[in-house]
Protein backbone atom coordinates (compact mmCIF):
# COMPACT_ATOMS: atom_id res chain seq x y z
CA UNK A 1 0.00 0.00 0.00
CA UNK A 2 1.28 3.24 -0.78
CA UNK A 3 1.85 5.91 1.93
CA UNK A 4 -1.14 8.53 2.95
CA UNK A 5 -0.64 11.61 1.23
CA UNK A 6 0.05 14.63 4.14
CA UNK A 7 -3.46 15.91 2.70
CA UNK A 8 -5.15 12.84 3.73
CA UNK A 9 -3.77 12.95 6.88
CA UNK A 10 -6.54 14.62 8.75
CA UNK A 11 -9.25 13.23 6.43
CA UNK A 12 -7.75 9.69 7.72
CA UNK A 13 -7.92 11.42 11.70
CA UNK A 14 -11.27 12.67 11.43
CA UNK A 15 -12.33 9.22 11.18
CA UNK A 16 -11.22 8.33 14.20
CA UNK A 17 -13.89 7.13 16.77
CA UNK A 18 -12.20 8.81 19.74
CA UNK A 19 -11.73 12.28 17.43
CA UNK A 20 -14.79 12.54 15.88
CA UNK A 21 -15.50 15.54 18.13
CA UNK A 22 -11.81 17.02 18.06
CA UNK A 23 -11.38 20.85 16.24
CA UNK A 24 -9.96 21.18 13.43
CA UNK A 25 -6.58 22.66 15.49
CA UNK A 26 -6.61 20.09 17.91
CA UNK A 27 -6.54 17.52 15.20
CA UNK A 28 -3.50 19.53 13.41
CA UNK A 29 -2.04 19.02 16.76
CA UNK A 30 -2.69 15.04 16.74
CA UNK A 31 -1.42 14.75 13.37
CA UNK A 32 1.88 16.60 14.20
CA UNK A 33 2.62 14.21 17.32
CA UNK A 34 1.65 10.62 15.06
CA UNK A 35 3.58 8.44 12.63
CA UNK A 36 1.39 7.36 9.89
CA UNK A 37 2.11 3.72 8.23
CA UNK A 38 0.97 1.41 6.31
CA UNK A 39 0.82 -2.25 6.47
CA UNK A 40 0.71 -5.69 4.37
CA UNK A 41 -1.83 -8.10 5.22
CA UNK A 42 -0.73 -10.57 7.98
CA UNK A 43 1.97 -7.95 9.35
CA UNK A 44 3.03 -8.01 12.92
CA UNK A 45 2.26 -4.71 14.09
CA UNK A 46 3.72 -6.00 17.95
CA UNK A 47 4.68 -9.24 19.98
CA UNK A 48 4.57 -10.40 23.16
CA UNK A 49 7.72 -9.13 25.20
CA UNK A 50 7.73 -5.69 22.75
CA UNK A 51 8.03 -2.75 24.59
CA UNK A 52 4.99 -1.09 25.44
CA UNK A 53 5.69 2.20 24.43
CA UNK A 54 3.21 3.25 21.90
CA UNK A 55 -0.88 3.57 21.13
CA UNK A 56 -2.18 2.96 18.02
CA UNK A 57 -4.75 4.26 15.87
CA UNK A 58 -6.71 1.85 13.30
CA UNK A 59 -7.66 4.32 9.55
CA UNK A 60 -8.17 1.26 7.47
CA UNK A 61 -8.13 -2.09 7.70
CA UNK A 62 -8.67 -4.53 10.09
CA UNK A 63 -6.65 -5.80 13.16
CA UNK A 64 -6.40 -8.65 15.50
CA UNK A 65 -5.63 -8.67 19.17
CA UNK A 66 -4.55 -12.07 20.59
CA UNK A 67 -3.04 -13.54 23.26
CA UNK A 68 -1.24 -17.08 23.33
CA UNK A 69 -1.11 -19.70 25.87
CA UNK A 70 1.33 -21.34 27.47
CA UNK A 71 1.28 -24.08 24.65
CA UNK A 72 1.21 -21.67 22.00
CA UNK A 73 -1.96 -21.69 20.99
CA UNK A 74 -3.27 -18.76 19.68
CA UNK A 75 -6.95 -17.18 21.19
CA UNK A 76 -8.45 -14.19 19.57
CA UNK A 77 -9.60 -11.29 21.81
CA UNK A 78 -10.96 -9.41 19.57
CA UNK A 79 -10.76 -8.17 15.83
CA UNK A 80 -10.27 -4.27 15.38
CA UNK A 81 -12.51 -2.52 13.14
CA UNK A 82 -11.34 1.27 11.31
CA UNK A 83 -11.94 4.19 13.97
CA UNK A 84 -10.49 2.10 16.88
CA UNK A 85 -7.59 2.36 19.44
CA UNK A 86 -5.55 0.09 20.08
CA UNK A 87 -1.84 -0.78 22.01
CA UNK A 88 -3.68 1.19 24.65
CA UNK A 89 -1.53 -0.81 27.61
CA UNK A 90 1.23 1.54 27.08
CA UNK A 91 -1.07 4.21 28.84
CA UNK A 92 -3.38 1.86 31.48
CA UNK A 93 -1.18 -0.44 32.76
CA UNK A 94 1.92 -0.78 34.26
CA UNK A 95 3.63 -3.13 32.21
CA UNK A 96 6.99 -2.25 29.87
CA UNK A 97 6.17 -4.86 27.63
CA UNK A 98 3.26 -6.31 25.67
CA UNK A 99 1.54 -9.81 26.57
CA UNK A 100 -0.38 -9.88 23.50
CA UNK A 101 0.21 -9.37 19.76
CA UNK A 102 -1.50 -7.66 17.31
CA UNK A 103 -1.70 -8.35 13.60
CA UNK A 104 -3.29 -6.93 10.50
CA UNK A 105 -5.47 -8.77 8.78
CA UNK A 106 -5.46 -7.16 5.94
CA UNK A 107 -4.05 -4.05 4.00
CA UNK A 108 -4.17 -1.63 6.85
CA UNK A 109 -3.39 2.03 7.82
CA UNK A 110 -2.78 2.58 10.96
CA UNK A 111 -1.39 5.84 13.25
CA UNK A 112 1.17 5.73 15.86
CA UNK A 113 1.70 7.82 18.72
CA UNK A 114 4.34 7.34 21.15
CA UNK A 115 3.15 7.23 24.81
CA UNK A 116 4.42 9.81 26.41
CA UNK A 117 3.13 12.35 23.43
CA UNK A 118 -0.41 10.61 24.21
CA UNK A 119 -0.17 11.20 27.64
CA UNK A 120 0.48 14.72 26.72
CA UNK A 121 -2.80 15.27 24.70
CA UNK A 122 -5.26 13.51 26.85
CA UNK A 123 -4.05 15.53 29.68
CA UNK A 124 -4.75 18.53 27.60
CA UNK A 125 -7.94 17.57 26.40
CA UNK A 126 -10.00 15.85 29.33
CA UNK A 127 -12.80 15.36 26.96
CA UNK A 128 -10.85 13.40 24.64
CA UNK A 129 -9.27 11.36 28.02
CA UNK A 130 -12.91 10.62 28.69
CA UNK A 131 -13.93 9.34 25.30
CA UNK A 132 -10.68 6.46 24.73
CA UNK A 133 -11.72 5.41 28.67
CA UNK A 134 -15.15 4.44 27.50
CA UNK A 135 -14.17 2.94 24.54
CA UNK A 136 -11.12 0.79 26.51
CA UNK A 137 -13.82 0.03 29.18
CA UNK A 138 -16.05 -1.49 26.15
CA UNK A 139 -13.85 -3.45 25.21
CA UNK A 140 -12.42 -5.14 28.04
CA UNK A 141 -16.09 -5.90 28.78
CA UNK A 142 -16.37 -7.54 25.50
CA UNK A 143 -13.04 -9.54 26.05
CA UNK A 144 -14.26 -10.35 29.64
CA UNK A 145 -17.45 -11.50 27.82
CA UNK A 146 -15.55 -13.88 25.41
CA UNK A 147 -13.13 -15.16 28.69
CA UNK A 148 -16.51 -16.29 30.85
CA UNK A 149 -18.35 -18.11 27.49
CA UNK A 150 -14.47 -19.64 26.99
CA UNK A 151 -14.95 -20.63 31.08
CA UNK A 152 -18.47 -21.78 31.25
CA UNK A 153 -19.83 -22.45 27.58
CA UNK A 154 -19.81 -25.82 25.60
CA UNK A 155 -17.81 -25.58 21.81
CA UNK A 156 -21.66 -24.83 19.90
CA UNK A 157 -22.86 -22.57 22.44
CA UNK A 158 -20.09 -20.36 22.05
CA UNK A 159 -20.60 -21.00 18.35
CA UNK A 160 -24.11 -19.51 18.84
CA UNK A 161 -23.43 -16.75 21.15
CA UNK A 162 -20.56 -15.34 18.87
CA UNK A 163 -22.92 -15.37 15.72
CA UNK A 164 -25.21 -13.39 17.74
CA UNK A 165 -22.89 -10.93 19.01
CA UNK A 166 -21.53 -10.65 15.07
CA UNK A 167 -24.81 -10.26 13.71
CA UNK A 168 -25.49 -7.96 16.38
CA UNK A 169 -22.36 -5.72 15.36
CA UNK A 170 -22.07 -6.62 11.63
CA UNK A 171 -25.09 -7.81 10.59
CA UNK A 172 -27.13 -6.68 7.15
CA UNK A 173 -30.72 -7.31 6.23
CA UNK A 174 -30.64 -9.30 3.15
CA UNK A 175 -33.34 -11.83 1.82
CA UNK A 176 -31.44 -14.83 3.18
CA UNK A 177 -30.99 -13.86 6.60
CA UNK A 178 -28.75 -11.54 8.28
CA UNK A 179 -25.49 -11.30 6.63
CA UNK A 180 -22.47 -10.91 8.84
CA UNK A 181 -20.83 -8.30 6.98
CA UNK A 182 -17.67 -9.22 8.47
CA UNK A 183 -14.96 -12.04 6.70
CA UNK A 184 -13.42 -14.94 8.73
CA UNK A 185 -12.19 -18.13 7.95
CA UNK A 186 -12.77 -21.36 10.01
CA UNK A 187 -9.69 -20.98 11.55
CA UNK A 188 -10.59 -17.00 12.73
CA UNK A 189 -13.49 -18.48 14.14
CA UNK A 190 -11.91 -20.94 16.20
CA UNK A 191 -9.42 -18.86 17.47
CA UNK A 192 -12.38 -16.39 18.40
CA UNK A 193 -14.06 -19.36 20.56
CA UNK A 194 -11.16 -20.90 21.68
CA UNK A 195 -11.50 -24.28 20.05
CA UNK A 196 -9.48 -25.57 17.55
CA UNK A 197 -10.02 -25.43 13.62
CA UNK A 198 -11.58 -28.88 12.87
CA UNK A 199 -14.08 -29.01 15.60
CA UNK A 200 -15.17 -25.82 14.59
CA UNK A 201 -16.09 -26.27 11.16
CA UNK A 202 -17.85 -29.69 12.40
CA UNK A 203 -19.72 -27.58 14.95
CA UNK A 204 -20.18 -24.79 12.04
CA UNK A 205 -21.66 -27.63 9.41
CA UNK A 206 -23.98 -29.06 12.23
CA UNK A 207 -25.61 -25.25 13.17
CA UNK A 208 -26.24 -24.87 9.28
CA UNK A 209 -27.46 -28.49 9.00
CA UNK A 210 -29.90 -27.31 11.84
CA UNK A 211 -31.28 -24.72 9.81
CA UNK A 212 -30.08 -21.80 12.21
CA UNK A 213 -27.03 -20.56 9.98
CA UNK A 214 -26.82 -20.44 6.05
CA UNK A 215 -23.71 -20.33 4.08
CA UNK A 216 -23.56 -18.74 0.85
CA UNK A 217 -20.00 -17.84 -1.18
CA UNK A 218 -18.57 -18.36 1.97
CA UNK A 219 -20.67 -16.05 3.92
CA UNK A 220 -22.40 -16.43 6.97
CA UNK A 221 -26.34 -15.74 7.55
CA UNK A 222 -28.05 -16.03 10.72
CA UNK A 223 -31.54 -17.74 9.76
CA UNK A 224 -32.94 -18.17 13.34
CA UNK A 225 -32.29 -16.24 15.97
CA UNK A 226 -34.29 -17.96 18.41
CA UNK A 227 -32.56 -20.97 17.84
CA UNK A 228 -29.10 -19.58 18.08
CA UNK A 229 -30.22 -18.04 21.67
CA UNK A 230 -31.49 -21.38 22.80
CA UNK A 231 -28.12 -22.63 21.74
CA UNK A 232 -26.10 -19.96 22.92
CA UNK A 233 -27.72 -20.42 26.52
CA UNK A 234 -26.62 -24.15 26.86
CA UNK A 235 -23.85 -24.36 29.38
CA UNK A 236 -21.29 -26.85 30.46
């Protein structure tokens, strides 16, 4: 992908959940203090162990957030959507060093901002300080969320509850259900439920079998809702 032009900069900013109510000088301000860069599908943005010295800002793209286990295996947090923050550790916690990694899962912009520059700004602009709380606070409740269905939920019914929550987010009326405007592969899934690849698409080909999913071009429809909540309220 080829750099941002300095005009799109702020075009790129404005699109920023957390800035959306920013002025125009405040976001010339931003933009002065960030590192704009671009990224190839499946680049490693950081690692676990990477020093924790940065926030970042999703334009375009996606991104995913995981964590691995002790025996490497890999569990999804959650996937990043354009407008988000990320990398926000460097500013909440006191860790030096990551203990998850993020990745792009596709062709991505993002914006950096080293963490004492951020620290800066939101201490300038309590409004702004307010806004990235909230939206960290979502989203450890949504990763707290995914840890107690992990915890307390059989393989389908965390199937079921995460096709809810993405049809919830993503969804689209269409005339074969609601499409989950959002693309993952068997293996995205998995990681997203904490099972492994093969027993997913098993569990996958059983909830279309039962009529509550359709598949179509590799895109996923929730059919019945009603179905998907009885599933999703099945626990172990």
């Amino acid at each position: 992908m080829a750099e941002p032009r300095t005009e799109n900069k702020l075009w790129y900013l404005k699109r920023i959940n957390i800035f959306q109510e920013v002025t125009e000088d405040e976001l010339v301000e931003i933009d002065r203090i960030s590192i704009h860069k671009t990224l190839n599908k499946n680049d490693m943005i950081y690692l676990p162990g990477d020093r924790s010295d940065k926030v970042y800002l999703l334009k375009e793209g996606r991104v995913k957030i995981s964590r691995l286990s002790e025996e490497g295996q890999e569990m999804t947090m959650v996937i990043l959507e354009p407008g988000e923050i990320f990398g926000e550790s460097a500013i909440y916690s006191d860790q030096d060093t990551r203990n998850t990694l993020a990745e792009a899962l596709d062709d991505a912009v993002i914006c950096t901002i080293y963490r004492n520059e951020f620290e800066q700004l939101l201490k300038r602009q309590p409004d702004l300080a307010l806004r990235v709380t909230k939206a960290i606070g979502k989203r450890r409740r949504e990763i707290e969320s995914r840890l107690e269905d992990m915890a307390f939920r059989s393989v389908p019914s965390r199937l079921a509850h995460l096709f809810l929550r993405l049809s919830e987010k993503y969804g689209r009326e269409t005339e074969h259900g609601t499409l989950i405007e959002l693309p993952l592969t068997h293996h995205e899934i998995a990681n997203l439920i904490g099972s492994t690849r093969e027993t997913t698409t098993t569990q996958i080909n059983a909830i279309k079998r039962n009529g509550f999913i359709d598949v179509r071009d590799r895109q996923i429809y929730v059919t019945d809702y009603m179905a998907l909540e009885d599933l999703a309220s099945v626990h172990e």
